[in-house]
N, C-alpha and C. Protein backbone atom coordinates (compact mmCIF):
# COMPACT_ATOMS: atom_id res chain seq x y z
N UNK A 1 13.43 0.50 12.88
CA UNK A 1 13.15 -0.89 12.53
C UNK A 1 11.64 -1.05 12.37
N UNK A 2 11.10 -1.93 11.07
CA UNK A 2 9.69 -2.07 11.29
C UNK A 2 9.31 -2.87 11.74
N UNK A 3 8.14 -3.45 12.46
CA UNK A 3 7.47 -4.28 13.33
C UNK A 3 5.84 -4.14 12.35
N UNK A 4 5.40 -5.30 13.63
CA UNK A 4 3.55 -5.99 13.20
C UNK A 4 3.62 -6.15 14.27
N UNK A 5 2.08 -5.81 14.59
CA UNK A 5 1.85 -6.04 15.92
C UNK A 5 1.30 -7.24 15.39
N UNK A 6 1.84 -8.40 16.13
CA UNK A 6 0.82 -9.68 15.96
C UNK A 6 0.11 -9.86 17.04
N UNK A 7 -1.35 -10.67 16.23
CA UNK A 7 -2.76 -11.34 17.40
C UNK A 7 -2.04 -12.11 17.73
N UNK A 8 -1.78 -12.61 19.19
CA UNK A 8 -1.44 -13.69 19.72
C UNK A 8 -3.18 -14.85 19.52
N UNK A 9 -2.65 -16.05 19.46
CA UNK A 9 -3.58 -16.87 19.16
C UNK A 9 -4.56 -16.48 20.90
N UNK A 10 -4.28 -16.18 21.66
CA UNK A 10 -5.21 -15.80 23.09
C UNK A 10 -6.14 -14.38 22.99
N UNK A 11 -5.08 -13.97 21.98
CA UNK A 11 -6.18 -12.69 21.56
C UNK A 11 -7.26 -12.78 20.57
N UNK A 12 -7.20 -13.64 19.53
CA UNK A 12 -7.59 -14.06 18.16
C UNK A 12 -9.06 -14.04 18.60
N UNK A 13 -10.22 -13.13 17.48
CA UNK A 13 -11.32 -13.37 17.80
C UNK A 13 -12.09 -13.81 16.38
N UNK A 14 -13.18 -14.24 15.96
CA UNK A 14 -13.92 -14.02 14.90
C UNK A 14 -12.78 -15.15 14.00
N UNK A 15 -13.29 -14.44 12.30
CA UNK A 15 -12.57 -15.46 11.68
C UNK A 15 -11.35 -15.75 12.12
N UNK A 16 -10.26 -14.86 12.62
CA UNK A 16 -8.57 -15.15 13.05
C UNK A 16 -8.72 -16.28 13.59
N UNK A 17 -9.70 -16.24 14.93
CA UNK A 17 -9.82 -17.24 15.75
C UNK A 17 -10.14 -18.74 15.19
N UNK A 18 -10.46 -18.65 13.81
CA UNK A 18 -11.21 -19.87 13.68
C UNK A 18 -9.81 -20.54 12.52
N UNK A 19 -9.54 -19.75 12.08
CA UNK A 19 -7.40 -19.52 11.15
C UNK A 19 -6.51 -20.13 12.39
N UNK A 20 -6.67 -19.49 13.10
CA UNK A 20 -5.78 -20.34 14.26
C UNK A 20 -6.03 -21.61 14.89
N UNK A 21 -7.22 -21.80 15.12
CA UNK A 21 -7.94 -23.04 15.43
C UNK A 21 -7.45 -23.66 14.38
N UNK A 22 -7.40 -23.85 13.06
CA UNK A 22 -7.80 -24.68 12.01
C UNK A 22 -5.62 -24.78 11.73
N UNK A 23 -5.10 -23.69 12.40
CA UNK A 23 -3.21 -24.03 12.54
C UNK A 23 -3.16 -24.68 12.91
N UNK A 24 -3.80 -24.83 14.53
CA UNK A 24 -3.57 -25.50 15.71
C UNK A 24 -3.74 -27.20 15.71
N UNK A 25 -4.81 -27.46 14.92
CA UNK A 25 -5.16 -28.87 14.55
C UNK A 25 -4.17 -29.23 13.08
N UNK A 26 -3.74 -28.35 12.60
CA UNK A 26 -2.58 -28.96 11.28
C UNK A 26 -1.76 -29.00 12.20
N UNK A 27 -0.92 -27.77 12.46
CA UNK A 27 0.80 -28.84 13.48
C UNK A 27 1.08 -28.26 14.67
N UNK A 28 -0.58 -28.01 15.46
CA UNK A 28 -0.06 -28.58 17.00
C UNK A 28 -0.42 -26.92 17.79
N UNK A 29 0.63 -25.86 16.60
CA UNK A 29 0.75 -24.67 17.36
C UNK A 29 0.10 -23.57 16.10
N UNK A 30 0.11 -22.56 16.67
CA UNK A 30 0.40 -21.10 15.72
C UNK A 30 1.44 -20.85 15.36
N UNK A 31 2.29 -21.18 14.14
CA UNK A 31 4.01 -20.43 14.35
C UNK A 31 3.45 -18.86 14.19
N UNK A 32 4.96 -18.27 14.01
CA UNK A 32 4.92 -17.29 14.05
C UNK A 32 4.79 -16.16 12.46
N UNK A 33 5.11 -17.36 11.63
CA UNK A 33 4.96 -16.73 10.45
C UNK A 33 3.42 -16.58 9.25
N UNK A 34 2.56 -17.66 10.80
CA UNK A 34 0.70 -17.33 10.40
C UNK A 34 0.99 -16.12 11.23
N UNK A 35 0.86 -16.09 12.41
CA UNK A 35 0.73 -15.26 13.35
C UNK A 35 1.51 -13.52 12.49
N UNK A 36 2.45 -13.44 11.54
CA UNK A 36 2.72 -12.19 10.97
C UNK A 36 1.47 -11.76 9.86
N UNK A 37 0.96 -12.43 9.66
CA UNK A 37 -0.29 -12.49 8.73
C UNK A 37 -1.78 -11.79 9.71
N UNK A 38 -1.41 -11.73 10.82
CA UNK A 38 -2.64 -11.70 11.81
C UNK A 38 -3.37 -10.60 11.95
N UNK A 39 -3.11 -9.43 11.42
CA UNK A 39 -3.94 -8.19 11.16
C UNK A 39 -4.64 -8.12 9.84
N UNK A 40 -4.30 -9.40 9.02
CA UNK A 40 -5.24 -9.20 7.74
C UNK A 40 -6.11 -10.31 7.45
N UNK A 41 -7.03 -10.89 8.65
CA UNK A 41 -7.31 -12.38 7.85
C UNK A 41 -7.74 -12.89 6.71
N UNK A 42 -8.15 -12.11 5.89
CA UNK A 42 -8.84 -12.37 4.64
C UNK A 42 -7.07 -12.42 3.83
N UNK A 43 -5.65 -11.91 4.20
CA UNK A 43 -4.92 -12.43 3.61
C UNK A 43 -4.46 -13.53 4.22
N UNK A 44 -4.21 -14.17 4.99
CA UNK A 44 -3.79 -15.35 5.61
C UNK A 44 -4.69 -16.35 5.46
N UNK A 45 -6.09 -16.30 5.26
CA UNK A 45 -6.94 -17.40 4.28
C UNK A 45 -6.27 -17.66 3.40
N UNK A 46 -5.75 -16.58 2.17
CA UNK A 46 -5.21 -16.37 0.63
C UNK A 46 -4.35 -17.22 0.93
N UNK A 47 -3.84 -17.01 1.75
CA UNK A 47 -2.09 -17.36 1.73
C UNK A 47 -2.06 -18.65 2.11
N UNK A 48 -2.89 -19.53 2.80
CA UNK A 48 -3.13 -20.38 3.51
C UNK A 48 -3.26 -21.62 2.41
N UNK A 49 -4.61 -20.85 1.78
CA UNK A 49 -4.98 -21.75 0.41
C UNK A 49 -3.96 -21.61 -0.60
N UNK A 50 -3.24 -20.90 -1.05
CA UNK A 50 -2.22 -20.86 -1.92
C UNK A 50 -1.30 -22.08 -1.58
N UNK A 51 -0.64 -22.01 -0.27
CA UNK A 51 0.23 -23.08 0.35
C UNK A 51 -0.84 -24.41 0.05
N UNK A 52 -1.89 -24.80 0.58
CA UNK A 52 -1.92 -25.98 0.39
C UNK A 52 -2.54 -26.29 -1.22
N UNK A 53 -2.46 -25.25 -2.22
CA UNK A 53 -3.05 -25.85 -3.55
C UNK A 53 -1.14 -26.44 -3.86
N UNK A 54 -0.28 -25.41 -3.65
CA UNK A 54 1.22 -25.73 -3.72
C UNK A 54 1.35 -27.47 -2.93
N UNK A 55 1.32 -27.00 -2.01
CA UNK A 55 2.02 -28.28 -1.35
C UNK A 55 1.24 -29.96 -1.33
N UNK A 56 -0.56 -29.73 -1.62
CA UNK A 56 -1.19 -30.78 -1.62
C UNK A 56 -1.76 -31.27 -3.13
N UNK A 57 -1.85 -29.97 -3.60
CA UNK A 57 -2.60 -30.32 -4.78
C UNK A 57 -2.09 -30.90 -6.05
N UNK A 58 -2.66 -31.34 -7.48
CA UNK A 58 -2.15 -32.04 -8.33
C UNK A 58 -1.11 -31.60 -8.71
N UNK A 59 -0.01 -32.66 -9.02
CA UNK A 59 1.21 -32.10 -9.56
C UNK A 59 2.29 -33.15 -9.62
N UNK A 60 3.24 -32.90 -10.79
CA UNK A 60 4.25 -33.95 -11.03
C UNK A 60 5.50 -34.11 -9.89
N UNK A 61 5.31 -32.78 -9.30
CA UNK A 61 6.46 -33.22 -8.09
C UNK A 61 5.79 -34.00 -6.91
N UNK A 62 6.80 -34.93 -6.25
CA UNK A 62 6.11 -35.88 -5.13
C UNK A 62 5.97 -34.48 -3.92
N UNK A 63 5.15 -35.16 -2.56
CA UNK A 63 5.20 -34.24 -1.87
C UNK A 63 6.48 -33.80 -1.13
N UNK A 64 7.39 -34.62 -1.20
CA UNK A 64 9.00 -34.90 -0.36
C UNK A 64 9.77 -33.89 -1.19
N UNK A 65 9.44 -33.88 -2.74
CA UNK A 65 10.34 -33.14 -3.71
C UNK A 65 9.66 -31.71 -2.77
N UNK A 66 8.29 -31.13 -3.18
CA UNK A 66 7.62 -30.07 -2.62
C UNK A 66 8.65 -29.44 -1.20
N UNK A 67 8.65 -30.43 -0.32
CA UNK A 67 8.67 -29.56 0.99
C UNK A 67 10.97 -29.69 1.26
N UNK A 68 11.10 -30.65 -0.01
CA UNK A 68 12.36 -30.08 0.31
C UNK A 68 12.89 -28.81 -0.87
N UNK A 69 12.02 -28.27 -2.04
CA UNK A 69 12.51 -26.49 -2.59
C UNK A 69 11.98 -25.79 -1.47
N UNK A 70 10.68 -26.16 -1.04
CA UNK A 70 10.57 -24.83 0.45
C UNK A 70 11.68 -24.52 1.49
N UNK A 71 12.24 -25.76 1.90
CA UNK A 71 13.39 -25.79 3.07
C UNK A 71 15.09 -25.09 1.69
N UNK A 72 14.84 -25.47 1.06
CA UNK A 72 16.20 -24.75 0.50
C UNK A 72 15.79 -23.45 -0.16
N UNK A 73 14.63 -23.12 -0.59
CA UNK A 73 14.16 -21.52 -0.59
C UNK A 73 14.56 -20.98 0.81
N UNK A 74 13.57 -21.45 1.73
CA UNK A 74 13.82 -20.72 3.20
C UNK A 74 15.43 -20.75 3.53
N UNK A 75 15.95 -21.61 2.83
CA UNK A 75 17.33 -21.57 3.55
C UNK A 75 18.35 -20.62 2.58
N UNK A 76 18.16 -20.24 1.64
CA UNK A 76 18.59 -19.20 0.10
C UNK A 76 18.05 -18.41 0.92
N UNK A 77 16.97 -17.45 1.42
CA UNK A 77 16.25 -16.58 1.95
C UNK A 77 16.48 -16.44 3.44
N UNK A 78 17.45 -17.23 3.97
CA UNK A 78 17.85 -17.03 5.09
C UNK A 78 16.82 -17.22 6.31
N UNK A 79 15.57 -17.89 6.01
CA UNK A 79 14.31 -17.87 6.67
C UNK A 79 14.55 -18.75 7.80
N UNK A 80 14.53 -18.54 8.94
CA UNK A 80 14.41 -19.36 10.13
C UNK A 80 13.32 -20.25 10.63
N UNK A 81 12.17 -19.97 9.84
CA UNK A 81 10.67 -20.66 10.11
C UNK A 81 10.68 -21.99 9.67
């Protein structure tokens, strides 16, 4: 089976630390699916900004339309997050 070792946000130093900080003040915690991102931070920036040009930025879908294809992607994809 493959595994990631993930940074726990207590381990997080340098930029990670400041990625997690900046989770922690959007919703509260670290989930776990920043936290699989946690050995590459320069990709979990990417990925970070990708999500919010998707979910905040200009566009004809409302934000309600947005976050309900994510929940029925994740749910087609069997995603628990």
């Amino acid at each position: 089976m493959s595994w990631i070792r993930l940074i726990r946000p207590h381990e997080a130093t340098g930029k990670l630390a400041e990625l997690y900080a900046a989770a922690v003040r959007r919703a509260g915690k670290v989930f776990q699916i920043v936290q699989t991102m946690s050995p590459a931070p320069h990709a979990l920036e990417s990925s970070m900004g990708l999500y919010r040009a998707l979910m905040f930025g200009p566009s004809e879908l409302s934000r309600a339309e947005r976050e309900f294809l994510a929940v029925i992607t994740s749910r087609a994809n069997r995603c628990h997050y």
